[in-house]
N, C-alpha and C. Protein backbone atom coordinates (compact mmCIF):
# COMPACT_ATOMS: atom_id res chain seq x y z
N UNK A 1 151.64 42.49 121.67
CA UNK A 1 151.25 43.78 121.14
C UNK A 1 152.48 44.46 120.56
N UNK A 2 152.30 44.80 119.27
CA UNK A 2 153.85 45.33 118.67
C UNK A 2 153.10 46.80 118.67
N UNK A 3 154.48 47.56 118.10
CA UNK A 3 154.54 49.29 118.43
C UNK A 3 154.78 49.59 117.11
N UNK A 4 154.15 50.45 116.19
CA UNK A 4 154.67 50.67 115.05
C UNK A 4 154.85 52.46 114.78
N UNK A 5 155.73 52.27 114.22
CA UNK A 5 156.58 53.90 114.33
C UNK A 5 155.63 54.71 113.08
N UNK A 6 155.14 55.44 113.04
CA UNK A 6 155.23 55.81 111.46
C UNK A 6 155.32 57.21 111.73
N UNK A 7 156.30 58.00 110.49
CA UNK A 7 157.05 58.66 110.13
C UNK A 7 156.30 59.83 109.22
N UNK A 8 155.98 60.97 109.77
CA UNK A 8 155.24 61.74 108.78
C UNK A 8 156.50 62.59 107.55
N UNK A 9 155.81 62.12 106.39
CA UNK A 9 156.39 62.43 105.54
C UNK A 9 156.20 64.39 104.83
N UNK A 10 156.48 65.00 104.51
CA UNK A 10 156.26 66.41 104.19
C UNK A 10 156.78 66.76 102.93
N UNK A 11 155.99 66.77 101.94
CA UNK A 11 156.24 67.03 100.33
C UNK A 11 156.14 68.28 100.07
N UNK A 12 156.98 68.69 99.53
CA UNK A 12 157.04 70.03 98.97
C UNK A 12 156.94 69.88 97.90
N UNK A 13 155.80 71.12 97.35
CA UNK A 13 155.28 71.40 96.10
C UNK A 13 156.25 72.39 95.16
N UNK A 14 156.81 71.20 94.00
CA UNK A 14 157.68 71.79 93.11
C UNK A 14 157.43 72.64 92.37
N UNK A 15 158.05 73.89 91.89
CA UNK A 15 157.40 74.45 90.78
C UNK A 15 158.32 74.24 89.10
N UNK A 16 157.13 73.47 89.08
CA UNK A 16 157.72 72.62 87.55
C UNK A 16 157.00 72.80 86.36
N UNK A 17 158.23 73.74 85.24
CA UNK A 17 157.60 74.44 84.28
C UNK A 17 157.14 73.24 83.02
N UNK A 18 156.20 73.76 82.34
CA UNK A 18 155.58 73.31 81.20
C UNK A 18 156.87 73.04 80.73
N UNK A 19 157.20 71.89 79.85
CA UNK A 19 157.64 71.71 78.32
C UNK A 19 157.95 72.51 77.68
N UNK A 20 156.50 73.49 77.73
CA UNK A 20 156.38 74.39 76.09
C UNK A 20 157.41 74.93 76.56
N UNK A 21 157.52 75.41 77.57
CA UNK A 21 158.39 76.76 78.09
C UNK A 21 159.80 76.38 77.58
N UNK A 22 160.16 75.31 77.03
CA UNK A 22 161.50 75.09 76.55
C UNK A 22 161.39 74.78 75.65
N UNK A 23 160.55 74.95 74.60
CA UNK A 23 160.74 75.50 73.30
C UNK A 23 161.53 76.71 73.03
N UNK A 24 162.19 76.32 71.75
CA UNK A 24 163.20 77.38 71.33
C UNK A 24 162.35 77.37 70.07
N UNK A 25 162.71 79.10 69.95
CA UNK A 25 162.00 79.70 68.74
C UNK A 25 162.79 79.03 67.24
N UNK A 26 161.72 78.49 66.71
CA UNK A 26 162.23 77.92 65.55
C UNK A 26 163.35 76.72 65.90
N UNK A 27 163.27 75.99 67.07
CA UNK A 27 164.40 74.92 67.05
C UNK A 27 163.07 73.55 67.60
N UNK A 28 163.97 72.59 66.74
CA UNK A 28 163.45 71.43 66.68
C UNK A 28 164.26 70.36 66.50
N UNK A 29 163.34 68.80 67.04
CA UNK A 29 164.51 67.30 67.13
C UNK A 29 164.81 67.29 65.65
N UNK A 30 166.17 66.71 65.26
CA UNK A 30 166.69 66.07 64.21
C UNK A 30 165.91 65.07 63.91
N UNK A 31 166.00 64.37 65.25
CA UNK A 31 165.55 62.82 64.79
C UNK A 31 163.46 62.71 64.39
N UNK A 32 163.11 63.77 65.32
CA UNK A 32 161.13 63.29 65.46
C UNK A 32 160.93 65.01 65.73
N UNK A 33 161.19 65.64 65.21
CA UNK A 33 160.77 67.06 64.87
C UNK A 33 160.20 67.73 66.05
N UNK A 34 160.18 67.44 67.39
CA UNK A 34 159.61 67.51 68.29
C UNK A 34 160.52 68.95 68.76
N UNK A 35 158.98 69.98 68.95
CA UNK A 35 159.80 71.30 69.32
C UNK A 35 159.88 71.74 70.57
N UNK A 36 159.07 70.85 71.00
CA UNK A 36 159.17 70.99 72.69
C UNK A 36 159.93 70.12 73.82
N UNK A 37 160.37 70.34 74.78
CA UNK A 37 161.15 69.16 75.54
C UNK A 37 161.41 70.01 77.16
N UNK A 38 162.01 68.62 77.47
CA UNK A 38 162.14 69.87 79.01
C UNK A 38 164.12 69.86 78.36
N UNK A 39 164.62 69.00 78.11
CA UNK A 39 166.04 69.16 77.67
C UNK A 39 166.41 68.80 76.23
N UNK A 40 167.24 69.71 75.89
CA UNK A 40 168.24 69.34 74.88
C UNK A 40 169.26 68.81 74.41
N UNK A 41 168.86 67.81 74.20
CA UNK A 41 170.63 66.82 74.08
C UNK A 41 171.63 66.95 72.96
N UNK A 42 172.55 66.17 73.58
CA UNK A 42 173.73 65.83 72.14
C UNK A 42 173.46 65.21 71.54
N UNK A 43 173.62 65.74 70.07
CA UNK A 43 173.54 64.35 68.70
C UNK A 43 175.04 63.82 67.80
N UNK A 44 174.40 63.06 67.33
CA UNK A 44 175.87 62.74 66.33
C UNK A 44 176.40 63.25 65.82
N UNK A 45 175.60 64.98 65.09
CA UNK A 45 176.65 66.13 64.31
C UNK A 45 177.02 67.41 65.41
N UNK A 46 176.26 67.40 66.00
CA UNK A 46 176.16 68.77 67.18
C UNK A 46 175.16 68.39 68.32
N UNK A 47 175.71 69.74 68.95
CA UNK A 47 175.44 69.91 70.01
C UNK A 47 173.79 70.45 70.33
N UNK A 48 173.28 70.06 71.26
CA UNK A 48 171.49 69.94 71.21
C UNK A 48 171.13 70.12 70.33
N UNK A 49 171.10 69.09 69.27
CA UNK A 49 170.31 68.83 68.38
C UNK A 49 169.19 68.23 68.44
N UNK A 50 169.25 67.17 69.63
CA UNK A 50 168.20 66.05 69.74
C UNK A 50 167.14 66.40 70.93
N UNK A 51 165.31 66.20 71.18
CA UNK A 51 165.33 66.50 72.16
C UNK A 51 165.48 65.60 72.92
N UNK A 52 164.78 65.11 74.54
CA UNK A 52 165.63 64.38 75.46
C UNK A 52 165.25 62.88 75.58
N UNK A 53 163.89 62.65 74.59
CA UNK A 53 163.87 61.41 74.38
C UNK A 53 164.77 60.64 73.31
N UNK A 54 164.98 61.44 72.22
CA UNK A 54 165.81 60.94 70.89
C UNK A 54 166.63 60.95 71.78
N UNK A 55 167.47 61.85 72.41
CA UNK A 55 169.08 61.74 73.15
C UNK A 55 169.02 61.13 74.03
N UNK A 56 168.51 60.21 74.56
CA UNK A 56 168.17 58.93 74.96
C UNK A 56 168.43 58.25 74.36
N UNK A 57 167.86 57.59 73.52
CA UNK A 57 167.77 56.72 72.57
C UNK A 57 168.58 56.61 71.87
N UNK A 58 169.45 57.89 71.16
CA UNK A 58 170.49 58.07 70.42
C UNK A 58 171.96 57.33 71.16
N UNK A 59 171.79 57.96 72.28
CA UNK A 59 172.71 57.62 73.44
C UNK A 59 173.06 55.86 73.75
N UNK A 60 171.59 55.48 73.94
CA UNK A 60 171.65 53.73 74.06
C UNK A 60 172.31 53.46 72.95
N UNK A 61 171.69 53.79 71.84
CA UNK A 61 172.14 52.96 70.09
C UNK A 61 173.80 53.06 70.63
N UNK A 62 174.16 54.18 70.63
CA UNK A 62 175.52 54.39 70.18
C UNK A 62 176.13 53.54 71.29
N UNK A 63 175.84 53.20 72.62
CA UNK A 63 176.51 52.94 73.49
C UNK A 63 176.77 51.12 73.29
N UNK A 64 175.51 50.73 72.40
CA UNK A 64 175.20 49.29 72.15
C UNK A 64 176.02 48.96 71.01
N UNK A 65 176.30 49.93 70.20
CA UNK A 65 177.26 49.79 69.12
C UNK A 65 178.51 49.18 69.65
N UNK A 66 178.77 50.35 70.26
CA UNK A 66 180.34 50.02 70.83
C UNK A 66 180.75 49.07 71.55
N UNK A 67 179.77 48.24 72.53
CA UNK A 67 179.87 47.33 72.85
C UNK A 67 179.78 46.00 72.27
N UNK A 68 179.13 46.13 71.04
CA UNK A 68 178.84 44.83 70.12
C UNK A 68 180.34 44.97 69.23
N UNK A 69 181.13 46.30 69.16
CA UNK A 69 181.97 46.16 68.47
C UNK A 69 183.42 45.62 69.60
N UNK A 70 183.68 45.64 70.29
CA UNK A 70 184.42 45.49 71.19
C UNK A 70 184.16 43.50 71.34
N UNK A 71 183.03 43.31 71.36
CA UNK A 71 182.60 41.88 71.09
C UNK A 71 183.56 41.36 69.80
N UNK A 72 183.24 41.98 69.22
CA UNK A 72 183.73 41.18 68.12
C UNK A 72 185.47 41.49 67.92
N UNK A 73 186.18 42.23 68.17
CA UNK A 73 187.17 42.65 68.49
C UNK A 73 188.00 41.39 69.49
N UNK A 74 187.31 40.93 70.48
CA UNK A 74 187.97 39.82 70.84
C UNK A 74 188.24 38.86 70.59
């Protein structure tokens, strides 16, 4: 006969705003025009330009660049 422990877990209910709510008046992605986001990222000319999926994405490209260039560098 085994004994099994179990562990009550207790979730607290976040209060987690809409998207919209981080819309900026009249601001939008460079890359996919998208005016809503929960964050604003860095782009290649400035600063939150992108929202947080492009600056994602922007982020990988550039990071894959540099590493393919460093490749070839050796």
């Amino acid at each position: 006969m085994s004994i099994t422990r179990v562990a009550k877990v207790e979730t607290m209910a976040h209060n987690r705003r809409s998207s919209t709510q981080y819309a900026l008046q009249g601001k939008q992605c460079e890359r996919c025009r998208n005016q809503s986001t929960p964050l604003w990222r860095n782009g290649p000319r400035a600063a939150r330009e992108l929202c947080n999926a492009c600056g994602i994405k922007w982020g990988n490209e550039r990071r894959r660049e540099i590493r393919e260039k460093r490749r070839q560098g050796n």
